[in-house]
PDB file of N, CA and C in Angstrom:
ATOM      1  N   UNK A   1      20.997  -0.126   9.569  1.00  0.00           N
ATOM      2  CA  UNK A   1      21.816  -1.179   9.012  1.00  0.00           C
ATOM      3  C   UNK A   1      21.574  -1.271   7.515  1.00  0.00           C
ATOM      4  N   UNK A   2      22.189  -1.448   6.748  1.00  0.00           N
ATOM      5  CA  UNK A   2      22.490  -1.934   5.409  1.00  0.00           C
ATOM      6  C   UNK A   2      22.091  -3.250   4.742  1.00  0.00           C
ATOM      7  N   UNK A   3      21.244  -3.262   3.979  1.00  0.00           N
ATOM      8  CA  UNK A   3      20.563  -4.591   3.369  1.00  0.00           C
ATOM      9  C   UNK A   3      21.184  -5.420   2.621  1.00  0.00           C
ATOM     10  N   UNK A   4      22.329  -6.351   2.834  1.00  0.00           N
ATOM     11  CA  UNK A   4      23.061  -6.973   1.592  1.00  0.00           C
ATOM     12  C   UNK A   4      22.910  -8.238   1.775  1.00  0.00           C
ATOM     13  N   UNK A   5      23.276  -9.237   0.968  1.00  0.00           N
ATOM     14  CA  UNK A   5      23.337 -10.483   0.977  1.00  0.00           C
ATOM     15  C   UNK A   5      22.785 -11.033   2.148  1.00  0.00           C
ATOM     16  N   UNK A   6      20.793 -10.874   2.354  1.00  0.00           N
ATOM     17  CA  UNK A   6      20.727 -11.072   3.690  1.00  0.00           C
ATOM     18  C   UNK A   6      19.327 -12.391   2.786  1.00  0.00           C
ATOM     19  N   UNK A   7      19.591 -13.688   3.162  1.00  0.00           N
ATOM     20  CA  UNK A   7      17.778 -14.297   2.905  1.00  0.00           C
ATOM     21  C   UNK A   7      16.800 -14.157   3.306  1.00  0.00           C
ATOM     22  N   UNK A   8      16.824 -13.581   4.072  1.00  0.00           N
ATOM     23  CA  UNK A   8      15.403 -12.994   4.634  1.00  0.00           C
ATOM     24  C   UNK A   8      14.956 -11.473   3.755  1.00  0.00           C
ATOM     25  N   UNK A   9      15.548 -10.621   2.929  1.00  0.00           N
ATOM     26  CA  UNK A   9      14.807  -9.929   2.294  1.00  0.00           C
ATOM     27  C   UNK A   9      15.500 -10.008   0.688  1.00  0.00           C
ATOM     28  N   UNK A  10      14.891  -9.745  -0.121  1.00  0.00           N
ATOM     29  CA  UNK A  10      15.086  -9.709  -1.609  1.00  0.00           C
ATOM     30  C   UNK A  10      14.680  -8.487  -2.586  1.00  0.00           C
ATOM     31  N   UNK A  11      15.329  -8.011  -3.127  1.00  0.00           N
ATOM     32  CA  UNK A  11      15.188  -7.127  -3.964  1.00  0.00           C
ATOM     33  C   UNK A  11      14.683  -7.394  -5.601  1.00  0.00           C
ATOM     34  N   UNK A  12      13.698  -6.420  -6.026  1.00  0.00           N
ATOM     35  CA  UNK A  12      12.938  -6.879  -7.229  1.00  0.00           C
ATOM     36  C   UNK A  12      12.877  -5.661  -8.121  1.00  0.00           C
ATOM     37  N   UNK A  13      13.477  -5.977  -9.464  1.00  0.00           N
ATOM     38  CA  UNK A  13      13.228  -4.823 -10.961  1.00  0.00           C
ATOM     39  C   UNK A  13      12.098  -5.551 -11.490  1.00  0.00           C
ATOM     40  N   UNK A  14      11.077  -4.144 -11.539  1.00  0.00           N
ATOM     41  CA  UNK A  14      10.266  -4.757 -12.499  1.00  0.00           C
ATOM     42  C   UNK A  14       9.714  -3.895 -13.362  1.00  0.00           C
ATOM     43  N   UNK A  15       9.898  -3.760 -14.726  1.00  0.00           N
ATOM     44  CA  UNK A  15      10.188  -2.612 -15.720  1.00  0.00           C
ATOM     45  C   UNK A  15      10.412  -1.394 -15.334  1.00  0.00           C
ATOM     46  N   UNK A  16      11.751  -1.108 -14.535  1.00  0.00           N
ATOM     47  CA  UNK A  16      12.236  -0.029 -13.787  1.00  0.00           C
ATOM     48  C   UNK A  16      11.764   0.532 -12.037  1.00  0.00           C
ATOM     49  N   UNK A  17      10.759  -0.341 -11.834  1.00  0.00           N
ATOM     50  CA  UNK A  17      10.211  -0.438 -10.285  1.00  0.00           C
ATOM     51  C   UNK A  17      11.427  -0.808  -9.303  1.00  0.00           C
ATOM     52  N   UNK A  18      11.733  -0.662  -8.132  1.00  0.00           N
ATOM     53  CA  UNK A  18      12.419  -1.663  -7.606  1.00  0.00           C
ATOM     54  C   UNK A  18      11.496  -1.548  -6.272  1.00  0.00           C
ATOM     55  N   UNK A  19      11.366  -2.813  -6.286  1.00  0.00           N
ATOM     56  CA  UNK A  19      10.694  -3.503  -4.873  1.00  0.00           C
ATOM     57  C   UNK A  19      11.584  -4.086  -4.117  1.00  0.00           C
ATOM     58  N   UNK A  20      11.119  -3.910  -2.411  1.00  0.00           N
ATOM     59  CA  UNK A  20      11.884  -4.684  -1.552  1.00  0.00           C
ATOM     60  C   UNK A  20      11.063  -5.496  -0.616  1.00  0.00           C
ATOM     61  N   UNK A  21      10.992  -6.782  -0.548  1.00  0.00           N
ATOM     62  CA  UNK A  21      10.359  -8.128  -0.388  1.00  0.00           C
ATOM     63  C   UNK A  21      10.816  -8.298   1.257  1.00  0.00           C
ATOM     64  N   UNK A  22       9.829  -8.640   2.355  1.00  0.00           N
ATOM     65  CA  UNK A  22      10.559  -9.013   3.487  1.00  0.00           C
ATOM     66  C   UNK A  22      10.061 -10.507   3.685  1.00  0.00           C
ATOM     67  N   UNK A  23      10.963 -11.721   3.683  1.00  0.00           N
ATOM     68  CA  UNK A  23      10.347 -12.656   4.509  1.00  0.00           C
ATOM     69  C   UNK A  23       9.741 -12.859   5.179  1.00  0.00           C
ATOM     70  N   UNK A  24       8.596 -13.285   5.714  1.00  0.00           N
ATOM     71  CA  UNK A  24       8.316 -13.440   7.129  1.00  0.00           C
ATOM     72  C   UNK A  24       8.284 -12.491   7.712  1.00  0.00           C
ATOM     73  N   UNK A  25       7.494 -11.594   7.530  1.00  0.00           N
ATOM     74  CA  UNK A  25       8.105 -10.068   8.573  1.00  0.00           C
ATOM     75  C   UNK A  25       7.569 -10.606   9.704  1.00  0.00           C
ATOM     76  N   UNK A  26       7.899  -9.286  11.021  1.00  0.00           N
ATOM     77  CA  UNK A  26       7.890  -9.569  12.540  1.00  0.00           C
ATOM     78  C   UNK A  26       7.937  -8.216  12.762  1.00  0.00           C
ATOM     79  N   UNK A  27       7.426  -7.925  14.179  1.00  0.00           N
ATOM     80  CA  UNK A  27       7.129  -6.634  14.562  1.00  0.00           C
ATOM     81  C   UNK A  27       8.572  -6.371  14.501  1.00  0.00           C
ATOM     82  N   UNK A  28      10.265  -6.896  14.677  1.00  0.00           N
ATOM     83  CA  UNK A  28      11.452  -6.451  14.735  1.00  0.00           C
ATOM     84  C   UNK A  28      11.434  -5.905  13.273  1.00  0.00           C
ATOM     85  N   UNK A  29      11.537  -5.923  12.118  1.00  0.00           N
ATOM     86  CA  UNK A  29      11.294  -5.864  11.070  1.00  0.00           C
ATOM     87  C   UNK A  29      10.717  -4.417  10.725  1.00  0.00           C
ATOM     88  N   UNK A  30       9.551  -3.945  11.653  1.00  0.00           N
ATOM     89  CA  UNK A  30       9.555  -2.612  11.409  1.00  0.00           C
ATOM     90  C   UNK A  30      10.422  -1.279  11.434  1.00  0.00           C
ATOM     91  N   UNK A  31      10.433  -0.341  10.807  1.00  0.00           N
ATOM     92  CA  UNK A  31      11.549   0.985  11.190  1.00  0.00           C
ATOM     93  C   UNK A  31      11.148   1.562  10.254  1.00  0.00           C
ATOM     94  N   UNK A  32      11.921   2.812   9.556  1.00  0.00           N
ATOM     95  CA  UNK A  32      12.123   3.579   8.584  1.00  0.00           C
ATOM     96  C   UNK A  32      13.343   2.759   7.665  1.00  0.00           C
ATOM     97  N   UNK A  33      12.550   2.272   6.361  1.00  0.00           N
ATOM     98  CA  UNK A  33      13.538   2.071   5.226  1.00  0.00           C
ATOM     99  C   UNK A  33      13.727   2.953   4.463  1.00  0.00           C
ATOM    100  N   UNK A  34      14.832   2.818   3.807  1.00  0.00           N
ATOM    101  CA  UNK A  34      15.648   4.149   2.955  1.00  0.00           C
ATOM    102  C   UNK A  34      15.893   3.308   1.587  1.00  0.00           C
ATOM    103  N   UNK A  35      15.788   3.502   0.720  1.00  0.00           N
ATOM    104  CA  UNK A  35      16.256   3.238  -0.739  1.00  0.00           C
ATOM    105  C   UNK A  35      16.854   4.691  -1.187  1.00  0.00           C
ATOM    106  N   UNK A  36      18.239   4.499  -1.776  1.00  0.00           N
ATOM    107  CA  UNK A  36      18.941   5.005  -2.003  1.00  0.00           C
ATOM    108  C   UNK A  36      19.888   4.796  -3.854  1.00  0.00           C
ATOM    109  N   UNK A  37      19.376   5.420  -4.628  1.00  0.00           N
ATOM    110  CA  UNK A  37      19.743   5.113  -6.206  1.00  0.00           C
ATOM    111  C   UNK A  37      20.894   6.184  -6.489  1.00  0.00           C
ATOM    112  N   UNK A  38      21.792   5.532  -7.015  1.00  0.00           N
ATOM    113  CA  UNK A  38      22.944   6.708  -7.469  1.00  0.00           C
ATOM    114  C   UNK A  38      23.094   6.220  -9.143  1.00  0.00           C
ATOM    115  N   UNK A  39      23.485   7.266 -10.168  1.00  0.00           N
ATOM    116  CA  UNK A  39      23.936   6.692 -11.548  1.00  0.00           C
ATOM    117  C   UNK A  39      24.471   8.437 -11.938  1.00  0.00           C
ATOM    118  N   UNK A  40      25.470   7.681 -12.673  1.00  0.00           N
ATOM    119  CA  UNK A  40      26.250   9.202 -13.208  1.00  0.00           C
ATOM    120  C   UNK A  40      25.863  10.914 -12.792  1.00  0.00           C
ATOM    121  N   UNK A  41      24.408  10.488 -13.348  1.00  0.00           N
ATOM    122  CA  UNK A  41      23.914  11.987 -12.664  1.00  0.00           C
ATOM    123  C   UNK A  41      23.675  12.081 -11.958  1.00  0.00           C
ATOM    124  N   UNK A  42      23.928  11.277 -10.962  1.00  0.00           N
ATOM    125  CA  UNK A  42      23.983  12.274  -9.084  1.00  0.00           C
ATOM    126  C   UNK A  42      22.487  11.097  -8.797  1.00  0.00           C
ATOM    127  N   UNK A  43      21.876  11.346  -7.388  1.00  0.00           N
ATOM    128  CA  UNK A  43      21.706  10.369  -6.078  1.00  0.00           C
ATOM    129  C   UNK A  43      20.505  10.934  -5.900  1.00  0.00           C
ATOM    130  N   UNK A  44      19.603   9.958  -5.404  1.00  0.00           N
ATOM    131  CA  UNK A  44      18.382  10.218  -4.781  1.00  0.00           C
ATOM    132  C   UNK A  44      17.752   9.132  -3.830  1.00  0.00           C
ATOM    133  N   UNK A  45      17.100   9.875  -2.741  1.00  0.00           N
ATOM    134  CA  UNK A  45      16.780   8.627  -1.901  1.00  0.00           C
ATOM    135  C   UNK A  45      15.535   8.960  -1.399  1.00  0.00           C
ATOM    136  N   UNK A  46      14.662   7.952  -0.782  1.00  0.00           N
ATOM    137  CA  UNK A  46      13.249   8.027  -0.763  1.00  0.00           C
ATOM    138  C   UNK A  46      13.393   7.382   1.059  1.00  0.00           C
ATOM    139  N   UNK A  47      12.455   7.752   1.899  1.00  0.00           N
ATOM    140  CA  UNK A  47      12.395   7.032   2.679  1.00  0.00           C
ATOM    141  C   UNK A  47      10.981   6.448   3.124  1.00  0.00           C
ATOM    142  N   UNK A  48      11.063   5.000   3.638  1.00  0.00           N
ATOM    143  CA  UNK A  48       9.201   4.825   3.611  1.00  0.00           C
ATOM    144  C   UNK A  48       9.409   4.222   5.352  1.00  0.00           C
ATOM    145  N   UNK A  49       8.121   4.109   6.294  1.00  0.00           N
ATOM    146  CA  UNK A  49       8.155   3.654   6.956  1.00  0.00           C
ATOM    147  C   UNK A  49       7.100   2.623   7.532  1.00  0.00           C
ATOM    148  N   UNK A  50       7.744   1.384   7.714  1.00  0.00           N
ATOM    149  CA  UNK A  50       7.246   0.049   7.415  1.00  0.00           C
ATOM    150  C   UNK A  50       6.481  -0.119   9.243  1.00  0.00           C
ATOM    151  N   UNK A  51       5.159  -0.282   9.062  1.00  0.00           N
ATOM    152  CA  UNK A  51       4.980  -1.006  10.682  1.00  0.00           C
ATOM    153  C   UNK A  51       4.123  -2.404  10.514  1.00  0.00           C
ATOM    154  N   UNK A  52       4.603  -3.410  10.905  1.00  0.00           N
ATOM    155  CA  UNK A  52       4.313  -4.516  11.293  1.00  0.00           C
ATOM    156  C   UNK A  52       3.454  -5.064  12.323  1.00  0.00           C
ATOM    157  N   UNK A  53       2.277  -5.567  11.863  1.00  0.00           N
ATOM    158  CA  UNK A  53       0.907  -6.089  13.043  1.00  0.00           C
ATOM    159  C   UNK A  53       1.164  -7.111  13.362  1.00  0.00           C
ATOM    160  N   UNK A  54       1.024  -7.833  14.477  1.00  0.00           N
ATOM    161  CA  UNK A  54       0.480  -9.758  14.465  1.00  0.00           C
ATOM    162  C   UNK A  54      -0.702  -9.344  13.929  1.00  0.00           C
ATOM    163  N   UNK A  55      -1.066 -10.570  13.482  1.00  0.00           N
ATOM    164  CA  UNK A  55      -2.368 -11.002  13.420  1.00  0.00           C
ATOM    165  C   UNK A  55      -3.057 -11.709  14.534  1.00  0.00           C
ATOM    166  N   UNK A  56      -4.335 -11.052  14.700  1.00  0.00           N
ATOM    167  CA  UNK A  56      -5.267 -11.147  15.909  1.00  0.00           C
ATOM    168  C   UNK A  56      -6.340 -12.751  15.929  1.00  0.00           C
TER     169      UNK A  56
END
């Protein structure tokens, strides 16, 4: 699924960084995220994969 206009996560520049913020995470919350940057010269994408604990 596609991350847009959602309050539960937020996106952050920070002198060219971009971070992605989860509310409240939850074990649903875990998967493989994709960040994906495009600008004139062509596209690149990174993928990271997020796993989520309770706390014990």
């Amino acid at each position: 699924m596609e991350i847009r206009e959602d309050p539960k996560f937020r996106s952050l520049v920070n002198q060219g960084v971009c971070s992605l913020e989860i509310r409240r995470p939850c074990p649903f919350d875990g998967g493989v995220y994709t960040c994906k940057a495009i600008n004139p010269l062509g596209e690149a994408s990174v993928d990271c994969k997020l796993n989520v604990k309770v706390p014990q």
